[in-house]
N, C-alpha and C. Protein backbone atom coordinates (compact mmCIF):
# COMPACT_ATOMS: atom_id res chain seq x y z
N UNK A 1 -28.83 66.35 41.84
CA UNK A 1 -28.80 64.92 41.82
C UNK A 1 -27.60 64.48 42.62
N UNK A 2 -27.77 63.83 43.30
CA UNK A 2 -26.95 62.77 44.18
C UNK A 2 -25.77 62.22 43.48
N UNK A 3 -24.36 61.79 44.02
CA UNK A 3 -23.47 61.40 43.25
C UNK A 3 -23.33 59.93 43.47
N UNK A 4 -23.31 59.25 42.40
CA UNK A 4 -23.58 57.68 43.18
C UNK A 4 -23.00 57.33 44.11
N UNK A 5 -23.00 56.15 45.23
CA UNK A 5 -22.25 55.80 45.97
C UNK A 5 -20.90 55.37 45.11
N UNK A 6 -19.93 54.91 46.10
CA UNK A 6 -18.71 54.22 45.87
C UNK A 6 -18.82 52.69 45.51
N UNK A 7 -19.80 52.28 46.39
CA UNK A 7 -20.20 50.88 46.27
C UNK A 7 -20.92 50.61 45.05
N UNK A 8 -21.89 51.60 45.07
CA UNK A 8 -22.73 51.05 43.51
C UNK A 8 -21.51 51.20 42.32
N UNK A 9 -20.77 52.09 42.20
CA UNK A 9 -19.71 51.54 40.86
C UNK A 9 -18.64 50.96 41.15
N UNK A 10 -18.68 50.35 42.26
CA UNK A 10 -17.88 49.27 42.20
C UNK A 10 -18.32 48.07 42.14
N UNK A 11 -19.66 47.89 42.87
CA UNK A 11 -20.34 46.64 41.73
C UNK A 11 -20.96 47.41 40.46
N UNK A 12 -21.15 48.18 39.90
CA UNK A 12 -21.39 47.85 38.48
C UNK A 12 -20.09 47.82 37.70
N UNK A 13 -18.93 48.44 37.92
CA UNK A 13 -17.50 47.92 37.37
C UNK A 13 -17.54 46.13 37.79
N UNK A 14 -17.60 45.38 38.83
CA UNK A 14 -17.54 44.02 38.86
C UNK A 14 -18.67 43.42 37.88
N UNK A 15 -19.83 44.11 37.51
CA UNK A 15 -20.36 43.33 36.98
C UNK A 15 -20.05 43.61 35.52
N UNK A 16 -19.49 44.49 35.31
CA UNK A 16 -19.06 45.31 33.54
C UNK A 16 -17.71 43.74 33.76
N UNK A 17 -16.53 43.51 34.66
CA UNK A 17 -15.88 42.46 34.37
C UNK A 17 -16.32 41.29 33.84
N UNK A 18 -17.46 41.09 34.83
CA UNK A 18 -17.91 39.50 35.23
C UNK A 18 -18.48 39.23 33.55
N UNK A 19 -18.85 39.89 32.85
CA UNK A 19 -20.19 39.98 31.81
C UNK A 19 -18.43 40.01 30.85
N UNK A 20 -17.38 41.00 31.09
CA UNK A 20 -16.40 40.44 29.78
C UNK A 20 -16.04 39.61 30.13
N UNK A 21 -15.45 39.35 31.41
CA UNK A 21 -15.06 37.72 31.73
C UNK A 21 -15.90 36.86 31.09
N UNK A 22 -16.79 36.45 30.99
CA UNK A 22 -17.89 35.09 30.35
C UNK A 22 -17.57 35.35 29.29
N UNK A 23 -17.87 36.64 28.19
CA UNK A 23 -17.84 36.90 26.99
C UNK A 23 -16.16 36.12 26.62
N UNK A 24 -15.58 36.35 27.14
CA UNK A 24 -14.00 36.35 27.04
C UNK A 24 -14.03 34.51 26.42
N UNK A 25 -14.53 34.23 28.20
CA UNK A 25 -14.87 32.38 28.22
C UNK A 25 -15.51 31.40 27.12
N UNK A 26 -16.52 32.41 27.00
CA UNK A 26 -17.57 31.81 25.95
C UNK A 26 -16.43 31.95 25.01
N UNK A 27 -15.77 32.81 24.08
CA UNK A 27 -14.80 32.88 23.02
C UNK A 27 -14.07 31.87 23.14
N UNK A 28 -13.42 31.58 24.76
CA UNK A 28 -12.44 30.60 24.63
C UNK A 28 -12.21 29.09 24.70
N UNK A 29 -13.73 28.91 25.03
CA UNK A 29 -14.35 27.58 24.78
C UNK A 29 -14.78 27.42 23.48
N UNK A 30 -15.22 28.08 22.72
CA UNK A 30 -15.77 28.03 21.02
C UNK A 30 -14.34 27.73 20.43
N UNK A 31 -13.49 28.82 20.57
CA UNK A 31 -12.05 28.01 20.32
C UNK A 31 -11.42 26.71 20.47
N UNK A 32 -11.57 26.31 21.69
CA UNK A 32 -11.13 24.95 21.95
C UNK A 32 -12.08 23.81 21.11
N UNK A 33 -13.09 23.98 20.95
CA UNK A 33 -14.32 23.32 20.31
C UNK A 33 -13.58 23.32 18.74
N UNK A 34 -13.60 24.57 17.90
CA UNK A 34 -13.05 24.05 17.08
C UNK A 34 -11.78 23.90 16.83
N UNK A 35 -10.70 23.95 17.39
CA UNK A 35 -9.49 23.56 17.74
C UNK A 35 -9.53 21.62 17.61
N UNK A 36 -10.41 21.16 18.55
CA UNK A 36 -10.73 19.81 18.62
C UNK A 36 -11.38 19.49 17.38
N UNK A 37 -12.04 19.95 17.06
CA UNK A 37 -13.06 19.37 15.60
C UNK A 37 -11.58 19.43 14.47
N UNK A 38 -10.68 20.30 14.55
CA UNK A 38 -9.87 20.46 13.44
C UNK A 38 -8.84 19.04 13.82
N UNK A 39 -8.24 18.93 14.92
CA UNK A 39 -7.71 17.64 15.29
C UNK A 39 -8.18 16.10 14.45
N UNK A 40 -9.43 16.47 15.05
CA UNK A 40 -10.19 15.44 14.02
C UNK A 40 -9.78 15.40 13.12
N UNK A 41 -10.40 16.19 12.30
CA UNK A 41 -10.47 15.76 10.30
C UNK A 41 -9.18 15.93 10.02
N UNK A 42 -7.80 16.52 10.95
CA UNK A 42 -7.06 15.72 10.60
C UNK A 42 -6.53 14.53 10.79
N UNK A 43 -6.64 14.23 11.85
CA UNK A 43 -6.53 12.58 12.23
C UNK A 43 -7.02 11.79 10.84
N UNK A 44 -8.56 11.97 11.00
CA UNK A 44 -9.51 11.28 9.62
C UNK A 44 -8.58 11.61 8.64
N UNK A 45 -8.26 12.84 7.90
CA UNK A 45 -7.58 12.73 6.72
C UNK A 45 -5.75 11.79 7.15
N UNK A 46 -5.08 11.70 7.87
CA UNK A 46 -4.13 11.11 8.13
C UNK A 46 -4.99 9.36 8.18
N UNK A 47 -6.05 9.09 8.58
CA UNK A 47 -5.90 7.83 8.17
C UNK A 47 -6.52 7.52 6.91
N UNK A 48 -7.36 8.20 6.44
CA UNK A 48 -7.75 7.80 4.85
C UNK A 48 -6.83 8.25 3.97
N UNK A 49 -5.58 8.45 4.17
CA UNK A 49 -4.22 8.24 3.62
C UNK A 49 -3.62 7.11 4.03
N UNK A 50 -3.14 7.03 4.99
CA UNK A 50 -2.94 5.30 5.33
C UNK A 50 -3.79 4.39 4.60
N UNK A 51 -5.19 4.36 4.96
CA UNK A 51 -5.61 2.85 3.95
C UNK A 51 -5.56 3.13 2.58
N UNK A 52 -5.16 4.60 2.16
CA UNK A 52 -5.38 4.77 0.62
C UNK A 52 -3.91 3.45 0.43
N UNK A 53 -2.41 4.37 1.16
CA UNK A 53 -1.69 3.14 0.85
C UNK A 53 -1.52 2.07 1.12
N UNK A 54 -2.20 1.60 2.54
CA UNK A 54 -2.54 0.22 2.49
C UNK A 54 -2.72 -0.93 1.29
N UNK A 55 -4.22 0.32 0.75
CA UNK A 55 -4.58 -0.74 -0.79
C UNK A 55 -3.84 -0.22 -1.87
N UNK A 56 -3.09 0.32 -2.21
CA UNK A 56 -1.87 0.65 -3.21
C UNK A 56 -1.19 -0.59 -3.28
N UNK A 57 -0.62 -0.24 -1.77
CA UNK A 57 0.67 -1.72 -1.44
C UNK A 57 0.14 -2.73 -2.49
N UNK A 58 -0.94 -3.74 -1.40
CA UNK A 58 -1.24 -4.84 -1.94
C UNK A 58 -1.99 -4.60 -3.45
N UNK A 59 -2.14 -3.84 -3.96
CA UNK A 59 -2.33 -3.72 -5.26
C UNK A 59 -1.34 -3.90 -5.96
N UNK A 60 0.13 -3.42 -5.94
CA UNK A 60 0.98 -3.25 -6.63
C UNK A 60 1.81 -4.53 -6.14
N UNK A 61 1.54 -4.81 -4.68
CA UNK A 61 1.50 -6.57 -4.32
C UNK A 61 1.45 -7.52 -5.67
N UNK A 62 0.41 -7.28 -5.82
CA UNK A 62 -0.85 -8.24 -7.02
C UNK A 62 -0.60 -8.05 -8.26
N UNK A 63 -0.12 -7.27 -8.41
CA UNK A 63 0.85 -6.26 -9.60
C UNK A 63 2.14 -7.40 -10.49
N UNK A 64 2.72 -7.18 -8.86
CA UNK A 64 4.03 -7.94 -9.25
C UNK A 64 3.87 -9.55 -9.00
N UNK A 65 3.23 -9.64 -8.41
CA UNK A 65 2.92 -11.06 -8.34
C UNK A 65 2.56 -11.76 -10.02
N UNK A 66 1.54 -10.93 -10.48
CA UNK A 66 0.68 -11.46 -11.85
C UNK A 66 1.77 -11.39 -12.85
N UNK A 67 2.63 -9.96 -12.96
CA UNK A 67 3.64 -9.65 -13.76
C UNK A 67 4.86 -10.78 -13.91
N UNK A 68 4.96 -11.14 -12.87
CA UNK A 68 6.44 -12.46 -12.50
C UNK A 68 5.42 -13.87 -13.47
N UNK A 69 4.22 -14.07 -13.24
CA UNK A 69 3.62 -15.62 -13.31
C UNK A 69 3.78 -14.95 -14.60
N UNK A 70 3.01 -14.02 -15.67
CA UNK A 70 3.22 -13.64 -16.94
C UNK A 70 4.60 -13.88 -17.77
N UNK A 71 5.54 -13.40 -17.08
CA UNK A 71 6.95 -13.48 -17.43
C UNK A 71 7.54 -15.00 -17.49
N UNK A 72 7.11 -15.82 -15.98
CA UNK A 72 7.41 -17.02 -16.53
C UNK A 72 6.62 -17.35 -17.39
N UNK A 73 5.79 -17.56 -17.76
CA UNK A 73 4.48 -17.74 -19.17
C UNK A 73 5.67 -17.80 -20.25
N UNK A 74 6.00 -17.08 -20.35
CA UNK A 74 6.69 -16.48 -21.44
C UNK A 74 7.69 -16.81 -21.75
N UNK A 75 8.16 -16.85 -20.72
CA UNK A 75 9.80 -17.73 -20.69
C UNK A 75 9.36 -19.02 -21.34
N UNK A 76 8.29 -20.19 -20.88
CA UNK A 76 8.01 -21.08 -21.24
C UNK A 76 7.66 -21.26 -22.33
N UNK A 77 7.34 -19.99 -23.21
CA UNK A 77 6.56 -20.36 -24.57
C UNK A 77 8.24 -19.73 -25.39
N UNK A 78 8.48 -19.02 -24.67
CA UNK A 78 10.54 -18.54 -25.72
C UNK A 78 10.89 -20.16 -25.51
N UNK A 79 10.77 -20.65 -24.38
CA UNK A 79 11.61 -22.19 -24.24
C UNK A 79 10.79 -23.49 -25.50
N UNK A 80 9.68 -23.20 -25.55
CA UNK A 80 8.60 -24.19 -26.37
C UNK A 80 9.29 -23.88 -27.84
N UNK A 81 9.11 -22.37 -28.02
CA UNK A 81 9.83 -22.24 -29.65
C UNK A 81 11.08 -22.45 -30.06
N UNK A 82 12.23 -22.49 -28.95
CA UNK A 82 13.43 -22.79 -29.04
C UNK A 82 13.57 -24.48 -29.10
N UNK A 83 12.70 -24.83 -28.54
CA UNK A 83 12.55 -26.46 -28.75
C UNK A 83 12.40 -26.89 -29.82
N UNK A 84 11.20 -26.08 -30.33
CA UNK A 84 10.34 -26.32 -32.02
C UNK A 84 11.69 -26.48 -32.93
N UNK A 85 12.95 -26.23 -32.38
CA UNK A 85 13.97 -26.24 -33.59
C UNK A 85 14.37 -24.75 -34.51
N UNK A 86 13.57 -23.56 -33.59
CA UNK A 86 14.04 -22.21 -34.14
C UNK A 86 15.11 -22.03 -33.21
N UNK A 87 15.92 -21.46 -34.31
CA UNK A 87 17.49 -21.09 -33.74
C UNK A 87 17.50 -19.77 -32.90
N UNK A 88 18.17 -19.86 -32.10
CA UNK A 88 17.73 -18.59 -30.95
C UNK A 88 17.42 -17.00 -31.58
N UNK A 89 18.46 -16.84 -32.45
CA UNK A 89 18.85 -15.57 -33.02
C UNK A 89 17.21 -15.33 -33.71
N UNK A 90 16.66 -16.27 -34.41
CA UNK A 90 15.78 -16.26 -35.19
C UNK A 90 14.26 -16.03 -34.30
N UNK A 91 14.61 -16.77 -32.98
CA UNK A 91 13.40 -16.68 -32.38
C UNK A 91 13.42 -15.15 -31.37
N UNK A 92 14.53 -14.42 -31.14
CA UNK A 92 14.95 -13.02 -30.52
C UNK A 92 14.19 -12.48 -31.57
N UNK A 93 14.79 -12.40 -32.99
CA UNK A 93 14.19 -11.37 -34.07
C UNK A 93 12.69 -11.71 -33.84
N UNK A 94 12.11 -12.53 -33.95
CA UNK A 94 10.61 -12.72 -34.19
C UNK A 94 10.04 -12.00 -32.90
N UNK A 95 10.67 -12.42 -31.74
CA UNK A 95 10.16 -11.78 -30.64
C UNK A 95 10.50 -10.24 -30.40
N UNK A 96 11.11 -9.52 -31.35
CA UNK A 96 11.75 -8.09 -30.92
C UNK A 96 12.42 -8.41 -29.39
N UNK A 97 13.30 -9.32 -28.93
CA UNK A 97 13.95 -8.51 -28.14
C UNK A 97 15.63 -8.94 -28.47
N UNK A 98 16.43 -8.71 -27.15
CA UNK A 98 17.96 -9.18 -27.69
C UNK A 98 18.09 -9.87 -27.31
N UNK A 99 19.17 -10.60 -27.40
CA UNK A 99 19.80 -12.17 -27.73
C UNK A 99 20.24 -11.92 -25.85
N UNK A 100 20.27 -11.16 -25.16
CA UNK A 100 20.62 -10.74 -23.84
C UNK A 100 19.06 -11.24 -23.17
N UNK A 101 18.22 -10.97 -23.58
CA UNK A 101 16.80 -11.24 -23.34
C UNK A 101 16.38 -12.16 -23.13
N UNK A 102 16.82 -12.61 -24.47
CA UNK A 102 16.31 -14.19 -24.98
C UNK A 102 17.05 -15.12 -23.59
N UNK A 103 18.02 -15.06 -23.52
CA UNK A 103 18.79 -15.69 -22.68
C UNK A 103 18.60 -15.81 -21.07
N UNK A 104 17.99 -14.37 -20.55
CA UNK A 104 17.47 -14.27 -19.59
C UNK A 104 16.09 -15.41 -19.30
N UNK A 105 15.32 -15.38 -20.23
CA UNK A 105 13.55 -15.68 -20.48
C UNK A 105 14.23 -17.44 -20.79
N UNK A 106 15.21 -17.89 -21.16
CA UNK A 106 15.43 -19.18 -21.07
C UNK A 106 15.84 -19.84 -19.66
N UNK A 107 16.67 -19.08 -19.65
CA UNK A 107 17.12 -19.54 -17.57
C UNK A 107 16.17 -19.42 -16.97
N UNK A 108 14.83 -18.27 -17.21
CA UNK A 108 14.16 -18.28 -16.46
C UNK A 108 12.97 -19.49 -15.98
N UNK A 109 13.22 -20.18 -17.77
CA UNK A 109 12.46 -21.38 -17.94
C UNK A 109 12.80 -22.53 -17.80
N UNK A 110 14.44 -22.22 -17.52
CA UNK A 110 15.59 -23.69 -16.74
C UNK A 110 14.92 -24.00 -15.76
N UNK A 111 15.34 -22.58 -14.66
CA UNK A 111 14.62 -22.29 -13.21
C UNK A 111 13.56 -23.19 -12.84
N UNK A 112 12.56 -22.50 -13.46
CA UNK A 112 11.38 -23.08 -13.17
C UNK A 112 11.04 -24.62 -13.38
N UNK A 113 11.73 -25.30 -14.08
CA UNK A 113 11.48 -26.33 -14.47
C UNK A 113 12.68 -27.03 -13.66
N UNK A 114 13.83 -26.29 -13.46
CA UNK A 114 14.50 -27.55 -12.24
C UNK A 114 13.74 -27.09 -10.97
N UNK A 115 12.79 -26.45 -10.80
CA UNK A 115 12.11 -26.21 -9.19
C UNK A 115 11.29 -27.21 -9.36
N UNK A 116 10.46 -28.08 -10.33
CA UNK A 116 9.59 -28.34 -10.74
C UNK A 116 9.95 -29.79 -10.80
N UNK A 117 10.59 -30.10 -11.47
CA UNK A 117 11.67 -31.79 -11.28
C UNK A 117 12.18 -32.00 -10.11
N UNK A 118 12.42 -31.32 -9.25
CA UNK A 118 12.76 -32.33 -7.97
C UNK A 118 11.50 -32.50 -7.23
N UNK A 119 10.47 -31.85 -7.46
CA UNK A 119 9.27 -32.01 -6.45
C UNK A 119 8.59 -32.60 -6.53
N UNK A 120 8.51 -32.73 -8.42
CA UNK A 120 7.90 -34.44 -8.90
C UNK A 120 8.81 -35.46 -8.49
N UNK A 121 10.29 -35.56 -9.02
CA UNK A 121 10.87 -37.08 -8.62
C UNK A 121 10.76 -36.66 -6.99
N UNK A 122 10.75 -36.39 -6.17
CA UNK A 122 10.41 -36.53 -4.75
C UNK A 122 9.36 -37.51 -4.42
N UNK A 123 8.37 -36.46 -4.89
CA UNK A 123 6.84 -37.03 -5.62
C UNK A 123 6.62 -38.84 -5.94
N UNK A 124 7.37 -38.77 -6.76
CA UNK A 124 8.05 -39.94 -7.29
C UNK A 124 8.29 -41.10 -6.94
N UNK A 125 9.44 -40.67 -5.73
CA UNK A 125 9.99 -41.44 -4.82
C UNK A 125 9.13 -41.80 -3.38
N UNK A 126 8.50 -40.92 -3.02
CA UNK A 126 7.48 -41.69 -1.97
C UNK A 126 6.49 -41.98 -2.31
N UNK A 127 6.30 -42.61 -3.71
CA UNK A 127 5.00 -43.22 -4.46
C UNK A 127 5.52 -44.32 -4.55
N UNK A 128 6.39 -44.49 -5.21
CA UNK A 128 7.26 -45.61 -5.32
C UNK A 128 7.50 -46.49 -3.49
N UNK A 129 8.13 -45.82 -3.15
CA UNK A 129 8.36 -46.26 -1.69
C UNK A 129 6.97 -46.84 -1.25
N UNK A 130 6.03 -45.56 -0.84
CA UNK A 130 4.99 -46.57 -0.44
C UNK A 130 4.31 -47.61 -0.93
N UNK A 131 4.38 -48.16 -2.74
CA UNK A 131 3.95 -49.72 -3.22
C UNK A 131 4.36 -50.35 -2.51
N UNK A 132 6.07 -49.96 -2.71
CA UNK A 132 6.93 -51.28 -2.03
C UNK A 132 6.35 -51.65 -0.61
N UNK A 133 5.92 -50.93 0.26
CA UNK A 133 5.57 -51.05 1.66
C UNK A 133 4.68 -51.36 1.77
């Protein structure tokens, strides 16, 4: 038997490359493919963390907002019973808290009520003004 040429195994060595070369390619494109897909879902998971705290925020927004209008509530009804003629000490005990408390929840009901009196007599005053005119 004949010994092959030089040429025939040197193209069948180029084609034994060419065939791992692609194999190689094909691997290294499937890689990049999911390389990119993983980019993704993290991106996606990085923003469905963002709007998770987005709506946290304004939840806890809404939170403190409701919590403050409650508190003045409250202040106003400590200020209503302190009116009624219960003596502070007496109206702290009834309410469980301290006389430090109590005191807070009254200013708080000063507050609100001198924010509240100048915007009526304002009110007031350009009602008045405009009869006269």
């Amino acid at each position: 038997m004949a010994a092959p040429r030089k040429s025939a195994q040197q193209l069948a060595a180029r084609e034994k490359a060419r065939a791992k070369a692609q194999e190689l390619t094909a691997r290294h494109e499937k890689l990049i493919d999911l390389a990119a897909e993983f980019f993704e879902q993290q991106e996606q998971a990085d923003q469905v963390r963002a709007d998770a705290q987005a709506k946290a925020d304004a939840i806890i927004a809404k939170a403190d907002e409701d919590a403050a209008a409650a508190t003045r509530s409250a202040a106003g009804t400590v200020a209503a019973m302190v009116a009624a003629g219960e003596p502070k000490s007496a109206v702290a005990s009834r309410l469980g808290v301290s006389g430090a408390e109590l005191k807070k929840l009254l200013d708080l009901d000063a507050a609100e009520q001198s924010e509240a009196t100048p915007a009526a007599a304002h009110g007031e005053e350009a009602h008045a003004t405009a009869q006269a005119a």
